[in-house]
Every structure is written in C-alpha cells, then in structure tokens.
Protein backbone atom coordinates (compact mmCIF):
# COMPACT_ATOMS: atom_id res chain seq x y z
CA UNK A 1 7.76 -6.93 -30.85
CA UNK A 2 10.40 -4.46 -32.15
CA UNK A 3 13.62 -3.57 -30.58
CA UNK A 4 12.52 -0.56 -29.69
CA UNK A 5 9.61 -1.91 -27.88
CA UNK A 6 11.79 -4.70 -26.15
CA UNK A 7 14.20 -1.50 -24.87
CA UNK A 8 11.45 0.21 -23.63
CA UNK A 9 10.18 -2.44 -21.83
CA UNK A 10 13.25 -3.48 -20.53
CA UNK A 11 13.63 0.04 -19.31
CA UNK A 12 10.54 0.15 -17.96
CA UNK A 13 11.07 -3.11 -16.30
CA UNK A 14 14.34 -2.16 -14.51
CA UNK A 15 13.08 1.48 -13.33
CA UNK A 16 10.62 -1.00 -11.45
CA UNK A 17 12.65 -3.69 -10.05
CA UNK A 18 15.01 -0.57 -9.28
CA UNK A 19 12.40 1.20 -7.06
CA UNK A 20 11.06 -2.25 -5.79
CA UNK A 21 14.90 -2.41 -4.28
CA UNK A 22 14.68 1.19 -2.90
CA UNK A 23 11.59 0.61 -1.30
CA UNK A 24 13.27 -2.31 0.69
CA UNK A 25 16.12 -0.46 1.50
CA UNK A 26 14.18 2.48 2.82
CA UNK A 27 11.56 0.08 5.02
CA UNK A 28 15.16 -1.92 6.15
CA UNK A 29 16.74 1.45 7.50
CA UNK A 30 14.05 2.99 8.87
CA UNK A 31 12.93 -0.65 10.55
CA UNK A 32 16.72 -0.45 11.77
CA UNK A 33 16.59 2.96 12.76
CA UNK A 34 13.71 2.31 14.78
CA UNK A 35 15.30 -0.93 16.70
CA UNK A 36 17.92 1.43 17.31
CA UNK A 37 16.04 4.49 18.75
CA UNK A 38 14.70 1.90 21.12
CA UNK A 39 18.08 0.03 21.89
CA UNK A 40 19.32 3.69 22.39
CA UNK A 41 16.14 4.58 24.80
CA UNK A 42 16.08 7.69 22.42
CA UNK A 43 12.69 9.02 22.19
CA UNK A 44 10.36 6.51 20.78
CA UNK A 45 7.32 8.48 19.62
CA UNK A 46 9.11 10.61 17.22
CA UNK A 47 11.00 8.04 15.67
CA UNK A 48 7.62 5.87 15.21
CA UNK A 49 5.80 8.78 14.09
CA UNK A 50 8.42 9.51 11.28
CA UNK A 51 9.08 5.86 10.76
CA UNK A 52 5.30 5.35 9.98
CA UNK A 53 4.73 8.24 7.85
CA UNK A 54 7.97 7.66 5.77
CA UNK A 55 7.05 3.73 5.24
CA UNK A 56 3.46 4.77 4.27
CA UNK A 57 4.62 7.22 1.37
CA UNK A 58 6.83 4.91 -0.03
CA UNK A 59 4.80 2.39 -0.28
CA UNK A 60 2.08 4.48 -2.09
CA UNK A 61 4.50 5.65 -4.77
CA UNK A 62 5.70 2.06 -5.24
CA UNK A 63 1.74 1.00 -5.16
CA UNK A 64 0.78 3.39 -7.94
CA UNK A 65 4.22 3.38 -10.31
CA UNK A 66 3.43 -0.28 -10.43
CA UNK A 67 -0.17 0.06 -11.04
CA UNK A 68 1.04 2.52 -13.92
CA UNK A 69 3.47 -0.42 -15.06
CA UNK A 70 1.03 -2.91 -15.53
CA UNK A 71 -1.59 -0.65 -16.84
CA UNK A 72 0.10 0.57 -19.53
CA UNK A 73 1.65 -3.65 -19.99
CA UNK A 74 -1.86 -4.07 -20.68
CA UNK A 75 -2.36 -1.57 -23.65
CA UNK A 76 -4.18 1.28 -21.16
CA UNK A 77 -7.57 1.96 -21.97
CA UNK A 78 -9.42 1.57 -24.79
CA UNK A 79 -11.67 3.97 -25.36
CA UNK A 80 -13.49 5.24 -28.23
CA UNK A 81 -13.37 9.18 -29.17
CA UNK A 82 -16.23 11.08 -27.97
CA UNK A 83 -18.86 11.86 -30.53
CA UNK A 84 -18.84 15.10 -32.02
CA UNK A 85 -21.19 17.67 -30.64
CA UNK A 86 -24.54 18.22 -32.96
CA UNK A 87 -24.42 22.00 -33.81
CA UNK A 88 -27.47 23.87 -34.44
CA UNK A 89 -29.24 22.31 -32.02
C-alpha cells in the first residue's frame, strides 16, 4: 500500500467517522428538541412530523455513503468490458 493510498484511505475513513458523528448529533438534537416540544406542551404533531422526516434522511445518506465506503474498500465491481458489437450483421 502506497502513501498515497494510505492518505486516501485515511481521508476516506475520517469523512466517515466525521458524518457517523453528525448523524448522532443531528438524531441527539432533534430527539432533544422533541422532549422539549413536549415538556413545552408546544404542538406535538409538527415537531414529530419534522423530527421523523429529518431522522429518516439522515440516516439514508449515512446508509448509502457507507455502503459507497465499503464498496469501493472492496475494489468495486469487477466487471469485464462488453464485447464489441459484430458489424455487418
């Protein structure tokens, strides 16, 4: 493994851990937002609605930049150039 290999990965490896840690800050202040909506008797169904929503796309983009991460730990795909077309068929 080359240096530049072991920067990229290390690179790679801290933009993950990185938005690992958002993504536990984020579901921490909107849990704590919502505790406090309902310690406040603010209106509950917005703040659950937004709460929700806000959780769930976080969680995708963490879901599928780690699923990137690992797939391209793994080499990607291998696959094999398509066959040139026959001409004069």
């Amino acid at each position: 493994m080359t240096l530049r290999s072991r920067l990229i990965f290390a690179g790679q490896t801290a933009s993950l851990a990185g938005i690992w840690g958002l993504l536990a800050g984020v579901i921490y202040w909107l849990s704590n937002s919502l505790r406090l909506a309902f310690e406040l008797h603010d209106l509950p169904s917005a703040t659950v609605v937004i709460t929700i929503v806000a959780m769930g796309v976080f969680i995708t983009l963490v879901g599928v930049l780690t699923y990137v991460f690992v797939g391209l730990q793994r080499g990607g795909r291998k696959t094999e150039p398509a066959p040139a077309a026959k001409e004069g068929k």
